[in-house]
PDB file of N, CA and C in Angstrom:
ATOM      1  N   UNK A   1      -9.431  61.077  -4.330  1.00  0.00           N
ATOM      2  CA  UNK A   1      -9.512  62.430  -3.840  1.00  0.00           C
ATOM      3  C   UNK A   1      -8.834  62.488  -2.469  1.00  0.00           C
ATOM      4  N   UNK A   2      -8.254  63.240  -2.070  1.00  0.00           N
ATOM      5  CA  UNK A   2      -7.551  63.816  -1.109  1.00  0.00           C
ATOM      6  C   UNK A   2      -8.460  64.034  -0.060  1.00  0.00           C
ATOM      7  N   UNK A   3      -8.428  63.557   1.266  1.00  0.00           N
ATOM      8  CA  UNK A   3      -9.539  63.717   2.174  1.00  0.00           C
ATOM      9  C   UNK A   3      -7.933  64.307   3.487  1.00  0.00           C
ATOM     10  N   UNK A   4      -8.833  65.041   4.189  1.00  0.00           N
ATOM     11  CA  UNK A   4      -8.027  65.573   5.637  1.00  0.00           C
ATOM     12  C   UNK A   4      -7.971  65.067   6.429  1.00  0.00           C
ATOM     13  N   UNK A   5      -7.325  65.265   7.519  1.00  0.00           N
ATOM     14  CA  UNK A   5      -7.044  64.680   8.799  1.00  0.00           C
ATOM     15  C   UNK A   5      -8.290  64.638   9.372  1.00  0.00           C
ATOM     16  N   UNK A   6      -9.489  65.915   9.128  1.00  0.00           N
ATOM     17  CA  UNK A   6     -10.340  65.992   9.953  1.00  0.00           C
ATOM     18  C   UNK A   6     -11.669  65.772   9.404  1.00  0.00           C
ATOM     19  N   UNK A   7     -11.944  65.470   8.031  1.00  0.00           N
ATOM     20  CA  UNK A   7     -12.954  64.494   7.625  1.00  0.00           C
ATOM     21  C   UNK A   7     -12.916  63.033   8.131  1.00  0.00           C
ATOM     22  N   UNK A   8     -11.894  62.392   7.930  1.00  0.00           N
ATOM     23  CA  UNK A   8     -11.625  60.999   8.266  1.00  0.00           C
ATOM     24  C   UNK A   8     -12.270  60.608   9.265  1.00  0.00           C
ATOM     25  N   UNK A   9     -12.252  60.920  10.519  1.00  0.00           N
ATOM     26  CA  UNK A   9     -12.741  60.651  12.250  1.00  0.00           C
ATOM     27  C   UNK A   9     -14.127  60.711  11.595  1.00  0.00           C
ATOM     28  N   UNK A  10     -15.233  61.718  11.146  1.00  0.00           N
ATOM     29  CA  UNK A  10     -16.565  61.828  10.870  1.00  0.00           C
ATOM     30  C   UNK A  10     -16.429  60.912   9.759  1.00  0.00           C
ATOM     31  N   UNK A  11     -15.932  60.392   9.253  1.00  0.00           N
ATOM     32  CA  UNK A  11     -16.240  59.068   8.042  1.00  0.00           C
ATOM     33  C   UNK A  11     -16.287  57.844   9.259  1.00  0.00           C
ATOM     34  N   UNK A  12     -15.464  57.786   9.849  1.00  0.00           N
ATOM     35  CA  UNK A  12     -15.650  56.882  11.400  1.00  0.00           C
ATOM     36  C   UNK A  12     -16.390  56.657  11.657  1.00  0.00           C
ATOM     37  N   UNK A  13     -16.769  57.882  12.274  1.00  0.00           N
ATOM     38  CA  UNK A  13     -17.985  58.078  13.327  1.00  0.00           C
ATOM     39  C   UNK A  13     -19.259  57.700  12.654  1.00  0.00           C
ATOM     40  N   UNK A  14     -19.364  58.213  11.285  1.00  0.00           N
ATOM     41  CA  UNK A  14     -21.007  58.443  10.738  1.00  0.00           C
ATOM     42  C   UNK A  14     -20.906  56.690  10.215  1.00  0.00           C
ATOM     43  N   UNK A  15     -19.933  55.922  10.036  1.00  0.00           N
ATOM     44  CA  UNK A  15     -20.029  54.281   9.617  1.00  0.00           C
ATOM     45  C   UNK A  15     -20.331  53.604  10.868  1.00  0.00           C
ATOM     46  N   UNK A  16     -19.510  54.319  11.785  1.00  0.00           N
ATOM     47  CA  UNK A  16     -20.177  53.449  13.540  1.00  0.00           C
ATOM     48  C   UNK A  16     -21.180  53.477  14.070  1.00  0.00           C
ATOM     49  N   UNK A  17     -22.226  54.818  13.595  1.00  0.00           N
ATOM     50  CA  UNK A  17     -23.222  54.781  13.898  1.00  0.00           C
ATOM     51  C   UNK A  17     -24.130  54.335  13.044  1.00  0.00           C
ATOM     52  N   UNK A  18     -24.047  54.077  11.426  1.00  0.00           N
ATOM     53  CA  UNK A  18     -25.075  53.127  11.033  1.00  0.00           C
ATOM     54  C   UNK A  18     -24.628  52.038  11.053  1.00  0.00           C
ATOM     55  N   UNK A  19     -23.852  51.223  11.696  1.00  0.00           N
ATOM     56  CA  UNK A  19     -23.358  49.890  12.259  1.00  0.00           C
ATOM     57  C   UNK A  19     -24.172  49.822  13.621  1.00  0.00           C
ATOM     58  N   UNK A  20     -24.178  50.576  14.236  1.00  0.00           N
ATOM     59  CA  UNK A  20     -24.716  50.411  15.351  1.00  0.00           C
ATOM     60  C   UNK A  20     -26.561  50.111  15.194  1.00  0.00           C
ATOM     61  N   UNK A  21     -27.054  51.548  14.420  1.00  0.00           N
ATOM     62  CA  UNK A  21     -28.410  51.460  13.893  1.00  0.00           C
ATOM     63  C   UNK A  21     -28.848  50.457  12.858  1.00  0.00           C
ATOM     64  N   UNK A  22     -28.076  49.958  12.288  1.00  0.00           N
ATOM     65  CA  UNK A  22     -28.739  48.256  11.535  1.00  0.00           C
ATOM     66  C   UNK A  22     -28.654  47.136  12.521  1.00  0.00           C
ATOM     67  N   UNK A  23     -27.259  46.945  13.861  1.00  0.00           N
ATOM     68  CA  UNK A  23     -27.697  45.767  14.499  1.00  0.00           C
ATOM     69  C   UNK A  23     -28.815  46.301  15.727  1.00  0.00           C
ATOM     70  N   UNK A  24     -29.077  47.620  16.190  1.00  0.00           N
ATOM     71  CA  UNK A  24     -29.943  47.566  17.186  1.00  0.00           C
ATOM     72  C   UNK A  24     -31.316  47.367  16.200  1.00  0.00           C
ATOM     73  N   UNK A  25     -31.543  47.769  14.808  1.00  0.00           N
ATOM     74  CA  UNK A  25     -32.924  47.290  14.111  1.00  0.00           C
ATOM     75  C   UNK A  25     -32.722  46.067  14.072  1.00  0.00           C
ATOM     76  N   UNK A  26     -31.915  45.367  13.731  1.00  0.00           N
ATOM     77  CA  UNK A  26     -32.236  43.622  13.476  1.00  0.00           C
ATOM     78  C   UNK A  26     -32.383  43.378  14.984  1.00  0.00           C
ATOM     79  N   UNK A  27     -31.598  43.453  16.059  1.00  0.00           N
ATOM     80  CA  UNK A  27     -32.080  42.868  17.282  1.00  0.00           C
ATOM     81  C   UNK A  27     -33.770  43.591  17.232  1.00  0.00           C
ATOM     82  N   UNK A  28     -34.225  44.573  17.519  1.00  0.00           N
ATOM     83  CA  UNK A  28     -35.791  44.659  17.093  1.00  0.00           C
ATOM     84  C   UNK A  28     -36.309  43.994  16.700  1.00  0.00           C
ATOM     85  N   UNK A  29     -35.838  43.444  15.174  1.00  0.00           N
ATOM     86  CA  UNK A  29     -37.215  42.614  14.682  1.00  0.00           C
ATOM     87  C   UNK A  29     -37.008  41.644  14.909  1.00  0.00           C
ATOM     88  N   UNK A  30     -35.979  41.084  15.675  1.00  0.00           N
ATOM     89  CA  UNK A  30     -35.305  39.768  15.821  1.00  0.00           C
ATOM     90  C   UNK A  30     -36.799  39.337  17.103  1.00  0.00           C
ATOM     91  N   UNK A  31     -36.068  40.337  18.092  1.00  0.00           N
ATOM     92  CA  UNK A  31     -37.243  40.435  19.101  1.00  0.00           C
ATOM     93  C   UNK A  31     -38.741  40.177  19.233  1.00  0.00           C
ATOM     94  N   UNK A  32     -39.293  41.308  17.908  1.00  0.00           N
ATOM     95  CA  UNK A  32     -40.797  41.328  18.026  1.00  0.00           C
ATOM     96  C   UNK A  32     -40.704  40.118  17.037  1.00  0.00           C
ATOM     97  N   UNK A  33     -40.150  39.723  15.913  1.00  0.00           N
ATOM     98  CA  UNK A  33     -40.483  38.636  15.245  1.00  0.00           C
ATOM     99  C   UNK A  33     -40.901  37.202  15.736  1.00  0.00           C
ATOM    100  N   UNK A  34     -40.277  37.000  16.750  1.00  0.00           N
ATOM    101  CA  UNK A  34     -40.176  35.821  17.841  1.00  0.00           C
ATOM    102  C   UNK A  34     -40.811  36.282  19.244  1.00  0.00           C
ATOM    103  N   UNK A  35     -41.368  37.093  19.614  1.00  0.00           N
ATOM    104  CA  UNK A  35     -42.441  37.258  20.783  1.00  0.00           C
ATOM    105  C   UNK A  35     -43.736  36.420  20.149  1.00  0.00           C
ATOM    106  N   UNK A  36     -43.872  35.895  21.421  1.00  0.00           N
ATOM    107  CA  UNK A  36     -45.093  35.444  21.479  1.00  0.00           C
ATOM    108  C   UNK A  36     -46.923  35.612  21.850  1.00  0.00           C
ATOM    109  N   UNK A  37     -46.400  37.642  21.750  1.00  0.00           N
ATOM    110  CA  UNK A  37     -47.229  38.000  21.987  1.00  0.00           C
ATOM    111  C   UNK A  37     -47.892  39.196  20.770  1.00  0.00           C
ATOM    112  N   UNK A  38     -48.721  39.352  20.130  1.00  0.00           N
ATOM    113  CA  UNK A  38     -49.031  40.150  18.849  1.00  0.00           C
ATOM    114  C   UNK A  38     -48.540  41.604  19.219  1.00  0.00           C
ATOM    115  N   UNK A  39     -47.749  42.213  18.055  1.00  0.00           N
ATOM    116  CA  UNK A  39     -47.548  43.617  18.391  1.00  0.00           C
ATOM    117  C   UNK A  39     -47.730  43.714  17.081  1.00  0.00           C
ATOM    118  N   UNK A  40     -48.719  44.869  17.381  1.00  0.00           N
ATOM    119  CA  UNK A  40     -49.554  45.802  15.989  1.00  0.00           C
ATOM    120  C   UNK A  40     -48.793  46.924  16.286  1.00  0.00           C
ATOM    121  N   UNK A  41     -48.140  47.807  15.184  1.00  0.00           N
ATOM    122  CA  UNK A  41     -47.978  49.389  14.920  1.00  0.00           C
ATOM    123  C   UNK A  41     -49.021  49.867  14.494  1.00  0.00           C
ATOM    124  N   UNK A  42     -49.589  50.988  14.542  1.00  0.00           N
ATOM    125  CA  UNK A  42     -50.320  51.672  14.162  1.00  0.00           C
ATOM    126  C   UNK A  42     -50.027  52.875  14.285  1.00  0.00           C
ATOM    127  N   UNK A  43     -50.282  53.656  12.731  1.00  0.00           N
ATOM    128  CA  UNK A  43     -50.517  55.259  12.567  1.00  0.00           C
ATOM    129  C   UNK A  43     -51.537  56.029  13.274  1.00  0.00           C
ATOM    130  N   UNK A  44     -51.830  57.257  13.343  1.00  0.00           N
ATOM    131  CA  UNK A  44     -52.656  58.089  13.876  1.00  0.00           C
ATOM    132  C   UNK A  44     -54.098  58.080  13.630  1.00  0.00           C
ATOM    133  N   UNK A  45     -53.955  57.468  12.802  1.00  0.00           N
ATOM    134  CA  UNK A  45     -55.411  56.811  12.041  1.00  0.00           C
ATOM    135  C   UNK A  45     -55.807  55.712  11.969  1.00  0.00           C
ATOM    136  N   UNK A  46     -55.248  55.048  13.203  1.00  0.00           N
ATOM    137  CA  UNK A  46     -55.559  53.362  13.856  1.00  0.00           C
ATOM    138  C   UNK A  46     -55.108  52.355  12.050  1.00  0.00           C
ATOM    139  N   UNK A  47     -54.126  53.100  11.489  1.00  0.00           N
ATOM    140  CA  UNK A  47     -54.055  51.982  10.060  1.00  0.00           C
ATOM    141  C   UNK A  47     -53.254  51.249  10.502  1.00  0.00           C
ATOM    142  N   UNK A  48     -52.714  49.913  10.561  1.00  0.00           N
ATOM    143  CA  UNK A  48     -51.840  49.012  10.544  1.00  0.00           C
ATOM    144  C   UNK A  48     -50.557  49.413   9.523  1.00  0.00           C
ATOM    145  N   UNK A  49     -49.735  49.498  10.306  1.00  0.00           N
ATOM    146  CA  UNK A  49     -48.019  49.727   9.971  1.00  0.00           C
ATOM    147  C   UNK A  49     -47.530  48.433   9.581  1.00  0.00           C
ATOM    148  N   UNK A  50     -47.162  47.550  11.048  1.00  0.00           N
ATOM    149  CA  UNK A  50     -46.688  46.458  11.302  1.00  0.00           C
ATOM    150  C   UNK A  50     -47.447  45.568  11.816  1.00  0.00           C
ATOM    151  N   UNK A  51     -47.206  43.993  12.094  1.00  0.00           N
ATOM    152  CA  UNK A  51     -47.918  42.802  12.353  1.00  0.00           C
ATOM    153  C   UNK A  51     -47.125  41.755  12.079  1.00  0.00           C
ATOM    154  N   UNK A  52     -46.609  41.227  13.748  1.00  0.00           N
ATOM    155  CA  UNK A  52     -45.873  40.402  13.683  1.00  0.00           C
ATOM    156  C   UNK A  52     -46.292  38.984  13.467  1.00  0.00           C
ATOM    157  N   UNK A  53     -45.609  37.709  13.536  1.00  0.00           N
ATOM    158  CA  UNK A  53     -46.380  36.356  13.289  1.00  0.00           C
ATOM    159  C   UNK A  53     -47.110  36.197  14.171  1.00  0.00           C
ATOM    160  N   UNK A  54     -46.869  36.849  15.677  1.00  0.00           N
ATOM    161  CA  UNK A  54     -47.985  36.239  16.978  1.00  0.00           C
ATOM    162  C   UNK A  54     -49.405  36.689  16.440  1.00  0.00           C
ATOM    163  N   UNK A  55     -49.191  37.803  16.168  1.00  0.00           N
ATOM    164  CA  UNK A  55     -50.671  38.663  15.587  1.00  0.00           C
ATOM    165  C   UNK A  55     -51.318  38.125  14.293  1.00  0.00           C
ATOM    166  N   UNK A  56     -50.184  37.662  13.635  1.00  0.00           N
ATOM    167  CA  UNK A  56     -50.935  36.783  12.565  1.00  0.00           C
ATOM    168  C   UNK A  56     -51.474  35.145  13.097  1.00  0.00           C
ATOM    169  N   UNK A  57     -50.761  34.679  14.012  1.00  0.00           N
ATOM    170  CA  UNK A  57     -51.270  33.301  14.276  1.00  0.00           C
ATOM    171  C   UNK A  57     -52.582  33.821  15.093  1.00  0.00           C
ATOM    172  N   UNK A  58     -52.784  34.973  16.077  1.00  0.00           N
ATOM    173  CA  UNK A  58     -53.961  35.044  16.886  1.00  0.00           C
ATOM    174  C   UNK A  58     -55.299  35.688  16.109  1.00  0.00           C
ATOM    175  N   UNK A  59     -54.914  36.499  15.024  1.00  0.00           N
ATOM    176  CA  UNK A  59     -55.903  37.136  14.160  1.00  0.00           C
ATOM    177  C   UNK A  59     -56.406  36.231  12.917  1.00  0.00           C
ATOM    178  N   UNK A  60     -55.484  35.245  12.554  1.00  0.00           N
ATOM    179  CA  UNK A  60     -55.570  34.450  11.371  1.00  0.00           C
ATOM    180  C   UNK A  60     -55.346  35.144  10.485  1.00  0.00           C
ATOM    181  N   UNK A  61     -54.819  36.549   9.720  1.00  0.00           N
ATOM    182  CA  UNK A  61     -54.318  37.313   8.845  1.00  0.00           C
ATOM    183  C   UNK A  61     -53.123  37.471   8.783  1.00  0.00           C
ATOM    184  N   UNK A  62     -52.609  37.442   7.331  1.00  0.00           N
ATOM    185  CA  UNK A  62     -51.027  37.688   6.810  1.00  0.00           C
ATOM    186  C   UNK A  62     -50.790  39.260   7.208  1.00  0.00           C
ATOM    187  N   UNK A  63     -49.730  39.547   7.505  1.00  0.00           N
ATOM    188  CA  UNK A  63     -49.296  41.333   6.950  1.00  0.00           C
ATOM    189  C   UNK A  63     -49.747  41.587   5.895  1.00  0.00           C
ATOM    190  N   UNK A  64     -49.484  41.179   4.647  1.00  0.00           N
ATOM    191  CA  UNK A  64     -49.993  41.593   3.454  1.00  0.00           C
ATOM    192  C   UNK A  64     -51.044  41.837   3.263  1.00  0.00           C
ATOM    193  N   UNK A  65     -52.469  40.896   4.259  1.00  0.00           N
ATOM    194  CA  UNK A  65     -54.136  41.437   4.105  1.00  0.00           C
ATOM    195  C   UNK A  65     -53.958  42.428   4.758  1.00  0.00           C
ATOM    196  N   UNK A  66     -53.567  42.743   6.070  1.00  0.00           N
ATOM    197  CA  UNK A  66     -53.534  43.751   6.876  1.00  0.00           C
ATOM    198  C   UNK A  66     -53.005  45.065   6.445  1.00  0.00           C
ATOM    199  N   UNK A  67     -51.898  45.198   5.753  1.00  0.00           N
ATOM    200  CA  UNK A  67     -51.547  46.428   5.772  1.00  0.00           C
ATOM    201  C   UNK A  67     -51.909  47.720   5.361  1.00  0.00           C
ATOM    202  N   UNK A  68     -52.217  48.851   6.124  1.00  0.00           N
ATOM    203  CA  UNK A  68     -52.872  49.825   5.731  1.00  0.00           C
ATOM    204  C   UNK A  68     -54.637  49.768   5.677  1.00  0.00           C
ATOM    205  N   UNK A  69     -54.528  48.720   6.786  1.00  0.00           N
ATOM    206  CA  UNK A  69     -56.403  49.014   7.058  1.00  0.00           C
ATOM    207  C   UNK A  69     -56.162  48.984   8.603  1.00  0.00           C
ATOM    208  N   UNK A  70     -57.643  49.804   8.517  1.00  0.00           N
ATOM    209  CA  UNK A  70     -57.623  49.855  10.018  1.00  0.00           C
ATOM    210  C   UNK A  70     -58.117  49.129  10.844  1.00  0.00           C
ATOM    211  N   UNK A  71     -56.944  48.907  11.845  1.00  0.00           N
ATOM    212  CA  UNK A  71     -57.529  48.151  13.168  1.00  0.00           C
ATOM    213  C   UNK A  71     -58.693  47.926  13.852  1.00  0.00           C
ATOM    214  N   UNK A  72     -59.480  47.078  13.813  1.00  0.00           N
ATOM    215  CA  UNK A  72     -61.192  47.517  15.019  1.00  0.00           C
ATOM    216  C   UNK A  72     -60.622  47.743  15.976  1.00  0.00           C
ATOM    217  N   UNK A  73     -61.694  48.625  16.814  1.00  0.00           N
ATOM    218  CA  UNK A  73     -61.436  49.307  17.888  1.00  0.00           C
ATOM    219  C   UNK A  73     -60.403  50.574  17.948  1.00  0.00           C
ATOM    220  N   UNK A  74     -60.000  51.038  16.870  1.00  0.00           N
ATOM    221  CA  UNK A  74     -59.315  52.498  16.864  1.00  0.00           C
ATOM    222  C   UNK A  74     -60.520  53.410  16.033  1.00  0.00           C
TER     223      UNK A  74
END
């Protein structure tokens, strides 16, 4: 198909920016994956989102028991 002069640049642009948004997510989990300190996500309803390995080595629970129950103390 025949594309224009002025689609092309926004085919650019919209590939540079999910290039950009997959390596700033992998540096993220790169990050919290390897901190050595537990970072829990949690929804509005204190449920567990996320749970990195620190939080699993300090809680003794996998992500998989955790997910979608709620945190004590929320």
């Amino acid at each position: 198909m025949y594309r224009s002069s002025i689609e092309l640049p926004y085919e650019t642009i919209t590939k540079a920016e999910k290039n950009l948004r997959v390596t700033a997510e992998e540096r993220y989990r790169n990050l919290v994956d390897n901190a050595n300190d537990a970072i829990i996500t949690t929804d509005l309803e204190g449920r567990l989102l996320t749970w990195n390995l620190a939080a699993q080595n300090i809680f003794g629970w996998t992500d998989v028991e955790v997910k979608d129950r709620n945190f004590p103390g929320y």
